[in-house]
N, C-alpha and C. Protein backbone atom coordinates (compact mmCIF):
# COMPACT_ATOMS: atom_id res chain seq x y z
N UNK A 1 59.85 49.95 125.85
CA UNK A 1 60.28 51.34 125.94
C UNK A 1 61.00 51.75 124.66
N UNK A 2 61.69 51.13 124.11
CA UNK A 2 62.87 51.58 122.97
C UNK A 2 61.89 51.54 121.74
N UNK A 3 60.53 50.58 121.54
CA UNK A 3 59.41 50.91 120.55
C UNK A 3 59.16 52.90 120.99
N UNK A 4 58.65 52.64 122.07
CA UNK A 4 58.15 54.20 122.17
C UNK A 4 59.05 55.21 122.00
N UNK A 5 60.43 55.25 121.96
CA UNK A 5 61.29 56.14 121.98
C UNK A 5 61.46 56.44 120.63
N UNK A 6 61.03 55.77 119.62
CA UNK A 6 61.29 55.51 118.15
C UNK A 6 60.41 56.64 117.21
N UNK A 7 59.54 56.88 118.41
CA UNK A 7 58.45 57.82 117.91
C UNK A 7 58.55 58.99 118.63
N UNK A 8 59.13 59.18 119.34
CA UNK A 8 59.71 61.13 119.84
C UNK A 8 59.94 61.94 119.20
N UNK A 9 59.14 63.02 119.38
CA UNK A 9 59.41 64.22 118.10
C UNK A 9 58.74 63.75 117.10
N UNK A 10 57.66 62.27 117.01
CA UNK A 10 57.06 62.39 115.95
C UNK A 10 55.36 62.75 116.07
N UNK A 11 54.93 63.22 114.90
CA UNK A 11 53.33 63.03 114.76
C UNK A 11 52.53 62.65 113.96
N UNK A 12 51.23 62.81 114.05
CA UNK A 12 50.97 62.48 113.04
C UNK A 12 49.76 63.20 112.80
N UNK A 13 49.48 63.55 111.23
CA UNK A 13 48.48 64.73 110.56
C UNK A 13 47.18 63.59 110.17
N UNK A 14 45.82 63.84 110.33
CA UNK A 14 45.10 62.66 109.46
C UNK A 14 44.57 64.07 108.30
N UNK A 15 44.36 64.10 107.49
CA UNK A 15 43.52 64.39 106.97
C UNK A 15 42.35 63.77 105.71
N UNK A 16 41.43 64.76 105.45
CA UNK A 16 40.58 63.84 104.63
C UNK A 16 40.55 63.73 103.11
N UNK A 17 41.44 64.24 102.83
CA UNK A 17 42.30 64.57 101.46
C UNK A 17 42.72 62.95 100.74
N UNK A 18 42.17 62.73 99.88
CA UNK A 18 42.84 61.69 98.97
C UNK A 18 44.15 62.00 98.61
N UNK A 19 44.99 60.61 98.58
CA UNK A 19 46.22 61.02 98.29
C UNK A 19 46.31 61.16 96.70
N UNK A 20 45.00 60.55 95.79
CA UNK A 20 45.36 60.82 94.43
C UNK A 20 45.19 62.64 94.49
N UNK A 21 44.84 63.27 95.57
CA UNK A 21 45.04 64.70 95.15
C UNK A 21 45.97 65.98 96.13
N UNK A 22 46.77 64.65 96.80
CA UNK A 22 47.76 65.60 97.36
C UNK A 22 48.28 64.52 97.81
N UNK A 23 49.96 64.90 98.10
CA UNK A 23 50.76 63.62 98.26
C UNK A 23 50.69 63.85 99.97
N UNK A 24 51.23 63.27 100.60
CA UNK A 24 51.35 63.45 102.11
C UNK A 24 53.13 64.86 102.28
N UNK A 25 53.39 64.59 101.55
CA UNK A 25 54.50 65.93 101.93
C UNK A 25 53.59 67.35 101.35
N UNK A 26 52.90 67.67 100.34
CA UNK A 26 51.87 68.66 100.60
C UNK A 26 51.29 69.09 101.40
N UNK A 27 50.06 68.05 102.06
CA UNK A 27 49.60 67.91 103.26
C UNK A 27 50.47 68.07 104.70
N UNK A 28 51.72 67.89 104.31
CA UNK A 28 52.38 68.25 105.58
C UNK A 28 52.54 69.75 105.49
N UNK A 29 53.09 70.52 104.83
CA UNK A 29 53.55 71.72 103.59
C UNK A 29 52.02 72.77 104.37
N UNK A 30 50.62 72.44 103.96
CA UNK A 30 49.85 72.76 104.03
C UNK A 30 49.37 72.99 106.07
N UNK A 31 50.17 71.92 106.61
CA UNK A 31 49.59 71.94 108.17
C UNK A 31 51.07 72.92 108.75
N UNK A 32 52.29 72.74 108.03
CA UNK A 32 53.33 73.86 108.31
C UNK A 32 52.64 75.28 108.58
N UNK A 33 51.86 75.32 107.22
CA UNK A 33 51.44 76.72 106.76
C UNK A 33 50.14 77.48 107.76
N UNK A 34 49.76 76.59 108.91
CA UNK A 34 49.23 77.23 110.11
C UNK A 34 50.02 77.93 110.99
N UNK A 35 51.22 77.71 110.66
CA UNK A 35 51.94 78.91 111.89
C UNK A 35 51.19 80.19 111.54
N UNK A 36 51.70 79.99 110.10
CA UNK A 36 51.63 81.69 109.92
C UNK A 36 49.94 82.34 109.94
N UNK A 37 49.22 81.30 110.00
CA UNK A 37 48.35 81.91 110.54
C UNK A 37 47.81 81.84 111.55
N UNK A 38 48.38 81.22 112.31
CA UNK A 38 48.30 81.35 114.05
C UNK A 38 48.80 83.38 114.30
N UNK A 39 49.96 82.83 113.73
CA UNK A 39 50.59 84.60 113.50
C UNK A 39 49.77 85.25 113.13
N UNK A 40 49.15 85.29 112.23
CA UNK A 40 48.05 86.29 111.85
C UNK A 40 47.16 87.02 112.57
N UNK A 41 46.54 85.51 113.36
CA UNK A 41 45.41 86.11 114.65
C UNK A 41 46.36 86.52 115.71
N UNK A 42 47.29 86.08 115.98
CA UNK A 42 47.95 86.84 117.25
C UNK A 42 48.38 88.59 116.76
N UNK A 43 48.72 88.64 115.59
CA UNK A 43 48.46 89.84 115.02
C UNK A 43 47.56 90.73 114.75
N UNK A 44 46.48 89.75 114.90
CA UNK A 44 45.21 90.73 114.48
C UNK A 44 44.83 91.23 116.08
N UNK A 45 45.49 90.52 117.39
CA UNK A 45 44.40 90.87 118.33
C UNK A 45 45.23 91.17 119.68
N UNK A 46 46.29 91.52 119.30
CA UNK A 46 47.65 92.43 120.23
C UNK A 46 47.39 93.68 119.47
N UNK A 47 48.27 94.55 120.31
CA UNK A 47 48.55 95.66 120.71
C UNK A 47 48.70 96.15 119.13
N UNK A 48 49.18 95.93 117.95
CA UNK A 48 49.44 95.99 116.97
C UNK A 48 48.32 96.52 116.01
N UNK A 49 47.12 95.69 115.87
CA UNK A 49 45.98 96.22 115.12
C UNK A 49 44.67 96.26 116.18
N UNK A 50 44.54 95.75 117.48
CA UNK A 50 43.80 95.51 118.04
C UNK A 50 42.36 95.46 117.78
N UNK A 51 42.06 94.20 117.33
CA UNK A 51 41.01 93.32 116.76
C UNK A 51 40.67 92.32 117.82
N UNK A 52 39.48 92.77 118.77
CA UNK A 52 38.91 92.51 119.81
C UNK A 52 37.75 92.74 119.66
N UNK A 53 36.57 91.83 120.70
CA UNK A 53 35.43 92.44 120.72
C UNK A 53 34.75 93.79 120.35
N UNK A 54 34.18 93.97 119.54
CA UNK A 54 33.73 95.31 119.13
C UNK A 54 32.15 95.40 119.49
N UNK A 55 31.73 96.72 119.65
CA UNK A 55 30.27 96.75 120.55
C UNK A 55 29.64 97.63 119.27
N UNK A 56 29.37 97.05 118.49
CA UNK A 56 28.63 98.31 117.34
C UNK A 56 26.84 97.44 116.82
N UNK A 57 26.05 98.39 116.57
CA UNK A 57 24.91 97.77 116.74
C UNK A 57 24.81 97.10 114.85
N UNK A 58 25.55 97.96 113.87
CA UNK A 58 25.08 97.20 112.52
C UNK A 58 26.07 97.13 111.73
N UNK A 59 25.26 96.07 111.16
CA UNK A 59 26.49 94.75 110.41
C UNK A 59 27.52 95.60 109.72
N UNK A 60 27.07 96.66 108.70
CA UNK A 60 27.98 97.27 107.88
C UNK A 60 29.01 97.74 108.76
N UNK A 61 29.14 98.05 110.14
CA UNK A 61 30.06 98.60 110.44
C UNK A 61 30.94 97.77 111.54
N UNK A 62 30.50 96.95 111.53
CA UNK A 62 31.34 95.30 111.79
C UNK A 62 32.53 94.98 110.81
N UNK A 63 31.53 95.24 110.00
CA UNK A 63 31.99 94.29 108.53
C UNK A 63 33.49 95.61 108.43
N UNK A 64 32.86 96.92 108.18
CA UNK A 64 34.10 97.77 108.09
C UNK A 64 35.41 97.69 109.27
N UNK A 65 34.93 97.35 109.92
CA UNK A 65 35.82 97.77 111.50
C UNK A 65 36.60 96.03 110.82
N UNK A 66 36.29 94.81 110.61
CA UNK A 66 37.08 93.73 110.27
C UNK A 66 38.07 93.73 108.88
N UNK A 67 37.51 95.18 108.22
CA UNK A 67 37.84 95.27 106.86
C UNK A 67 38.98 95.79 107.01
N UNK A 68 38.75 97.00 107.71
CA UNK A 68 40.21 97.78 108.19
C UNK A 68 41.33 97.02 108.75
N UNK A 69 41.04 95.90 109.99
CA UNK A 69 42.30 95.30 110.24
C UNK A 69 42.66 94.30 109.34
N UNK A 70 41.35 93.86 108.55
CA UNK A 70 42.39 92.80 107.55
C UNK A 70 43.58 93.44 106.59
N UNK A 71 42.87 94.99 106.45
CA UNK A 71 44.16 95.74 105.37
C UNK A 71 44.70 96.14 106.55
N UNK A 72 44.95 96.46 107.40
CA UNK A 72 46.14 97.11 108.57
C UNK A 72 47.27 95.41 108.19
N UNK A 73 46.27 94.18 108.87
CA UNK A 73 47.06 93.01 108.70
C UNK A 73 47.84 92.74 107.46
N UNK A 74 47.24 92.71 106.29
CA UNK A 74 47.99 93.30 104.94
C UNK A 74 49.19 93.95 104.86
N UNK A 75 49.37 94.97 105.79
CA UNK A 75 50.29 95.97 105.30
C UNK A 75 51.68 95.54 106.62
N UNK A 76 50.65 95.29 107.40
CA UNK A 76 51.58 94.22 108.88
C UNK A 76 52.61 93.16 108.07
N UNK A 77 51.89 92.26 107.40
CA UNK A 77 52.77 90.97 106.83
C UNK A 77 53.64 91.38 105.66
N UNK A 78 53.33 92.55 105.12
CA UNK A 78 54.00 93.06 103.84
C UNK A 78 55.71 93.83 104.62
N UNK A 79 54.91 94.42 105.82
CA UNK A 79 56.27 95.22 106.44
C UNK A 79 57.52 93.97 106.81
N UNK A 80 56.55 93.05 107.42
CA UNK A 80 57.13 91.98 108.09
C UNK A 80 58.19 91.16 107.29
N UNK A 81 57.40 90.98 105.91
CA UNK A 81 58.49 90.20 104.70
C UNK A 81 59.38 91.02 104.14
N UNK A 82 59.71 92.54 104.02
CA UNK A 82 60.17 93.79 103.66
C UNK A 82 61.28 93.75 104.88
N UNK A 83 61.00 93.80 105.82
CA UNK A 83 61.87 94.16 106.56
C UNK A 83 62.72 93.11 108.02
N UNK A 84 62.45 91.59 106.80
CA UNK A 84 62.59 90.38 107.61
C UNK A 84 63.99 90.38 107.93
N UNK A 85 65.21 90.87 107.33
CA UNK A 85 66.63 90.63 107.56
C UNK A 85 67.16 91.91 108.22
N UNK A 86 66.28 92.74 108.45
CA UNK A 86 66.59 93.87 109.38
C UNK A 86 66.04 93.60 111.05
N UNK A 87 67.17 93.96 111.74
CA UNK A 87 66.94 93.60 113.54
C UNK A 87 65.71 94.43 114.13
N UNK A 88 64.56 94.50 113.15
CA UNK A 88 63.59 95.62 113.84
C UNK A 88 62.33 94.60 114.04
N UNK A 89 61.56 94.57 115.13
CA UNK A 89 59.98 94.33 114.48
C UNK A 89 59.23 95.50 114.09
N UNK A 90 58.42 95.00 113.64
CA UNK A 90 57.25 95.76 112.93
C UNK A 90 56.51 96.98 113.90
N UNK A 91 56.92 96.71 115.12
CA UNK A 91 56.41 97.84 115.76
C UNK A 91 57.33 98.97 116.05
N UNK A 92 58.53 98.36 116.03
CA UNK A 92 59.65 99.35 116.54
C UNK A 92 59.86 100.06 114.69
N UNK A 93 59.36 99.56 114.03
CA UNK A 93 59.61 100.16 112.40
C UNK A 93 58.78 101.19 112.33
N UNK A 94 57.45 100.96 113.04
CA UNK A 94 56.46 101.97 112.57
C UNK A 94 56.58 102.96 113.82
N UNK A 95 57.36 102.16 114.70
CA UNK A 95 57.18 103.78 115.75
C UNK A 95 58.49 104.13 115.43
N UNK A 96 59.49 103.88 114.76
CA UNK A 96 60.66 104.68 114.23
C UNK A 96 59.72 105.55 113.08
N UNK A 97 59.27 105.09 112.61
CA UNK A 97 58.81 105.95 111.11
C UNK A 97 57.72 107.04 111.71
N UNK A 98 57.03 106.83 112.58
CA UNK A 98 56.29 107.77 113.27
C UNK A 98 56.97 109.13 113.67
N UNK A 99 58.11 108.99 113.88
CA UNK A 99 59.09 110.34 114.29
C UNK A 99 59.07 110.97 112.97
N UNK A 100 58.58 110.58 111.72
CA UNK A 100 58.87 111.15 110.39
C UNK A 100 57.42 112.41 110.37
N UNK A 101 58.00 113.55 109.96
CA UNK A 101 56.80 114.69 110.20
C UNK A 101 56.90 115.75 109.30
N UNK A 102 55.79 116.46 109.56
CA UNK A 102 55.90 117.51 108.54
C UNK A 102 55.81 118.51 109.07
N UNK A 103 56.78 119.71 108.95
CA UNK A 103 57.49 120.72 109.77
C UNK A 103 56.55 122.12 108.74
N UNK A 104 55.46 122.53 108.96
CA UNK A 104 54.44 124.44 108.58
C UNK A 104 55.64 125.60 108.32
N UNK A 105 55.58 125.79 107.22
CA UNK A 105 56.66 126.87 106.89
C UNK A 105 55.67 128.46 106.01
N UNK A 106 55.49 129.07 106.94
CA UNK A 106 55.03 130.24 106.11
C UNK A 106 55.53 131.14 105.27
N UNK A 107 55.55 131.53 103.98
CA UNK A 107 56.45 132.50 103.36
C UNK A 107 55.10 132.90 102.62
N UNK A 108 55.17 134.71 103.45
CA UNK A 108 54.09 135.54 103.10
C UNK A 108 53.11 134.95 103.14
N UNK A 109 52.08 134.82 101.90
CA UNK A 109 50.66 134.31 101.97
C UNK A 109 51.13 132.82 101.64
N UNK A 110 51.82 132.25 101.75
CA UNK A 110 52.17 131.03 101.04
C UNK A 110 52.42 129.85 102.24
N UNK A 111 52.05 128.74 102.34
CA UNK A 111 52.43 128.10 103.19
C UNK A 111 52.55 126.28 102.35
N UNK A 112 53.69 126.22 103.10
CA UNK A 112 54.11 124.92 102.56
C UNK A 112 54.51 124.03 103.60
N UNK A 113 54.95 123.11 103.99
CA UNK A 113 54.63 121.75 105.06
C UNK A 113 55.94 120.90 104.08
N UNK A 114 57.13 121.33 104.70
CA UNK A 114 58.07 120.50 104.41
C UNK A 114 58.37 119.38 105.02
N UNK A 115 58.93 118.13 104.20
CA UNK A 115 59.32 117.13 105.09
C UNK A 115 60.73 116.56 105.24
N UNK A 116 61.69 116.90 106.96
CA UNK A 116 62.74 116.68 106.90
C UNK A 116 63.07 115.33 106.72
N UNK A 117 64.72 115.05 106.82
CA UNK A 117 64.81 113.65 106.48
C UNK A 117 64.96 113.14 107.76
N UNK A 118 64.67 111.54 107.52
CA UNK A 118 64.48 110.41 108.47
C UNK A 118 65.34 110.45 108.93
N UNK A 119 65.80 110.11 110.29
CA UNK A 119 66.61 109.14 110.84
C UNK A 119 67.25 108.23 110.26
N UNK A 120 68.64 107.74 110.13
CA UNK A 120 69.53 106.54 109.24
C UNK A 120 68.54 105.49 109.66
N UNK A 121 67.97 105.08 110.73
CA UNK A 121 67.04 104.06 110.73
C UNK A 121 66.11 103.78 110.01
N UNK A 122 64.95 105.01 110.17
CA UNK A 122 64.12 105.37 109.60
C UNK A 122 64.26 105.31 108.42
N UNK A 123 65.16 105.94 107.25
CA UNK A 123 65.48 105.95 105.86
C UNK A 123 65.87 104.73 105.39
N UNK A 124 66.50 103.69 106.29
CA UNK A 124 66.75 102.60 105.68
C UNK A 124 65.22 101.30 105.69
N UNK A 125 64.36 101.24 106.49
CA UNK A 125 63.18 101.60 106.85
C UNK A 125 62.07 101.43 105.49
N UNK A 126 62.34 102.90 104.82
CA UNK A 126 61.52 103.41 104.02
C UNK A 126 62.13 102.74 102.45
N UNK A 127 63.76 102.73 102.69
CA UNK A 127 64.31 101.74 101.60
C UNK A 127 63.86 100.68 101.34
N UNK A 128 63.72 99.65 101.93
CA UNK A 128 63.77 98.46 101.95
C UNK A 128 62.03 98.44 101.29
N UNK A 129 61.14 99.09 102.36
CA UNK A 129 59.78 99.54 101.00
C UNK A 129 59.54 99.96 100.05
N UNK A 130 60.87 100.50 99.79
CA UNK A 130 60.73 100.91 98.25
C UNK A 130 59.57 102.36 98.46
N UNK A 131 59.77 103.36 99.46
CA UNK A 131 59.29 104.32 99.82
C UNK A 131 60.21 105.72 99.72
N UNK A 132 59.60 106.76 99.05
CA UNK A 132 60.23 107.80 98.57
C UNK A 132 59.40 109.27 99.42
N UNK A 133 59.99 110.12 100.35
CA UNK A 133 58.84 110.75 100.78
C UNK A 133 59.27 112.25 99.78
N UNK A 134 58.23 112.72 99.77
CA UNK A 134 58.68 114.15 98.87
C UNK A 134 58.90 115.30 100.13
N UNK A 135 59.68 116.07 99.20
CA UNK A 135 60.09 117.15 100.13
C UNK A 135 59.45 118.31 100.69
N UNK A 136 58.11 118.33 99.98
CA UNK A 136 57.20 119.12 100.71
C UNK A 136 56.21 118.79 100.37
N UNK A 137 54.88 119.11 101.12
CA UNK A 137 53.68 118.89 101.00
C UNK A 137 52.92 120.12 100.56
N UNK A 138 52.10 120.61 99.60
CA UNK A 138 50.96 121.29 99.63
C UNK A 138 50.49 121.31 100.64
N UNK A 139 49.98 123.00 101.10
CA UNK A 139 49.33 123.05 102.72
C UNK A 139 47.72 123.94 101.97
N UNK A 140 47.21 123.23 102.13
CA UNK A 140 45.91 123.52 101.56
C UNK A 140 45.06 124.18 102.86
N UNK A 141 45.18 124.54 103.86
CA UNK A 141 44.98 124.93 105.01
C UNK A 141 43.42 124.34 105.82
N UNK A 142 43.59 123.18 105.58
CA UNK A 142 42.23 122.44 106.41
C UNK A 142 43.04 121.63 107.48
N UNK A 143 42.27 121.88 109.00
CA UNK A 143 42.39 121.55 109.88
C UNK A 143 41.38 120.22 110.27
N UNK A 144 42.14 119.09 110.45
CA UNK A 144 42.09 117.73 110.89
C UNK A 144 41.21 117.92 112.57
N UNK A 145 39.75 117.51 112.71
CA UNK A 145 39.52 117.35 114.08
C UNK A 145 39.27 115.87 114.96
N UNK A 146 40.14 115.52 115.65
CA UNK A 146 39.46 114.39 116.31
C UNK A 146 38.25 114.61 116.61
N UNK A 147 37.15 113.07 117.22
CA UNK A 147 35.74 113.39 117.50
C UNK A 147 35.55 113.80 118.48
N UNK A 148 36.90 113.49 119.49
CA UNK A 148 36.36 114.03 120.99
C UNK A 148 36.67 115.84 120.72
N UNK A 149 37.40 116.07 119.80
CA UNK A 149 37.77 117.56 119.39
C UNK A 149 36.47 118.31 119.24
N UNK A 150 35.66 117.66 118.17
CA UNK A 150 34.35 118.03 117.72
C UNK A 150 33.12 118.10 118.78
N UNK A 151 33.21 117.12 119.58
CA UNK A 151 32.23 117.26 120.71
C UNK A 151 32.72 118.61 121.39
N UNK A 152 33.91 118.51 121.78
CA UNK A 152 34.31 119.67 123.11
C UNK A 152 33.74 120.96 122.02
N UNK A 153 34.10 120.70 121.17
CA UNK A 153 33.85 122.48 120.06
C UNK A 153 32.12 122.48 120.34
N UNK A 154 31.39 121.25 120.35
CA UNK A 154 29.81 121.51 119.88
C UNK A 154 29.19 121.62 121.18
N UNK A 155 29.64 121.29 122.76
CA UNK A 155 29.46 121.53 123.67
C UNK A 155 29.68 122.99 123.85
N UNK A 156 30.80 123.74 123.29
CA UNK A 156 31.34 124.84 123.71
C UNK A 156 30.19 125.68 123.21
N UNK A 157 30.19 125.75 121.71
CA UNK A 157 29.28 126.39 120.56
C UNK A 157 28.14 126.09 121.07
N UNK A 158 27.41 125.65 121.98
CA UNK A 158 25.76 125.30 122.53
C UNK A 158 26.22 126.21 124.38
N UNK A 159 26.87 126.24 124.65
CA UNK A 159 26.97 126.91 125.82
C UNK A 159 27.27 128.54 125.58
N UNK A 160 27.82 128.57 124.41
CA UNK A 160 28.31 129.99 124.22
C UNK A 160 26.96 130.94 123.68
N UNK A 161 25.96 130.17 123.28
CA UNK A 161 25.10 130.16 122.57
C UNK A 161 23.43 130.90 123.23
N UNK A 162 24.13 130.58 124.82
CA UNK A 162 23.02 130.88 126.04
C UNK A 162 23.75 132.19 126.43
């Protein structure tokens, strides 16, 4: 028994790595370095970027739909190291920063889309990214449609039409 107790809490890594090209504390260094990508996929496929089965018939748009969460994941691990000594996760950061908006201000023919300031949360937030928002936006006056927006309009526009 006191042989087996000698080895608790221990393990052991094989790999197929010569040691003339990595010492065994590398190789350990290197099997550490799966957390974080255990993290990764648990990131890629929660609530966060949700990277799940996708039903699309061609490759290019596979390939895009995996492209997008690898840069969503990108910008995930970038927030994550940015904002590692602050008591927030990454979701409560981006749904704090989500309250950040842009408030339509008309003067005469002129319209401008100011942006108030953050929340002390929020601003500290945008600090730590090294993020500056400007105080107003150009309102160039084009209206943004979701697709289900566009259907209900092209259903409407084909009924109105009879």
């Amino acid at each position: 028994m006191a042989k087996s107790e000698k080895l608790d809490g221990c393990y052991a890594i094989k790999s197929n790595v010569p040691l003339a090209n990595a010492s065994k504390e590398a190789i350990h260094a290197r099997y550490k370095d799966l957390a974080g990508v255990e993290w990764a996929f648990r990131t890629m496929k929660t609530t966060l970027l949700h990277m799940r089965g996708i039903y699309v018939r061609k490759a290019d748009r596979t390939r895009a739909h995996v492209f997008t969460i690898m840069l969503a994941y990108m910008l995930a691990y970038e927030l994550r190291r940015l904002w590692q000594d602050m008591e927030v996760t990454i979701e409560e950061g981006v749904e704090e920063l989500s309250s950040v908006c842009a408030t339509e201000v008309l003067m005469g023919d002129v319209t401008i889309q100011t942006v108030p300031r953050p929340r002390e949360m929020g601003q500290q937030l945008l600090d730590k990214a090294n993020v500056t928002l400007p105080d107003a936006i150009p309102c160039r006056g084009v209206r943004v449609h979701t697709r289900k927006c566009l259907v209900d309009e092209r259903i409407n526009h084909e009924i109105s039409k009879y």
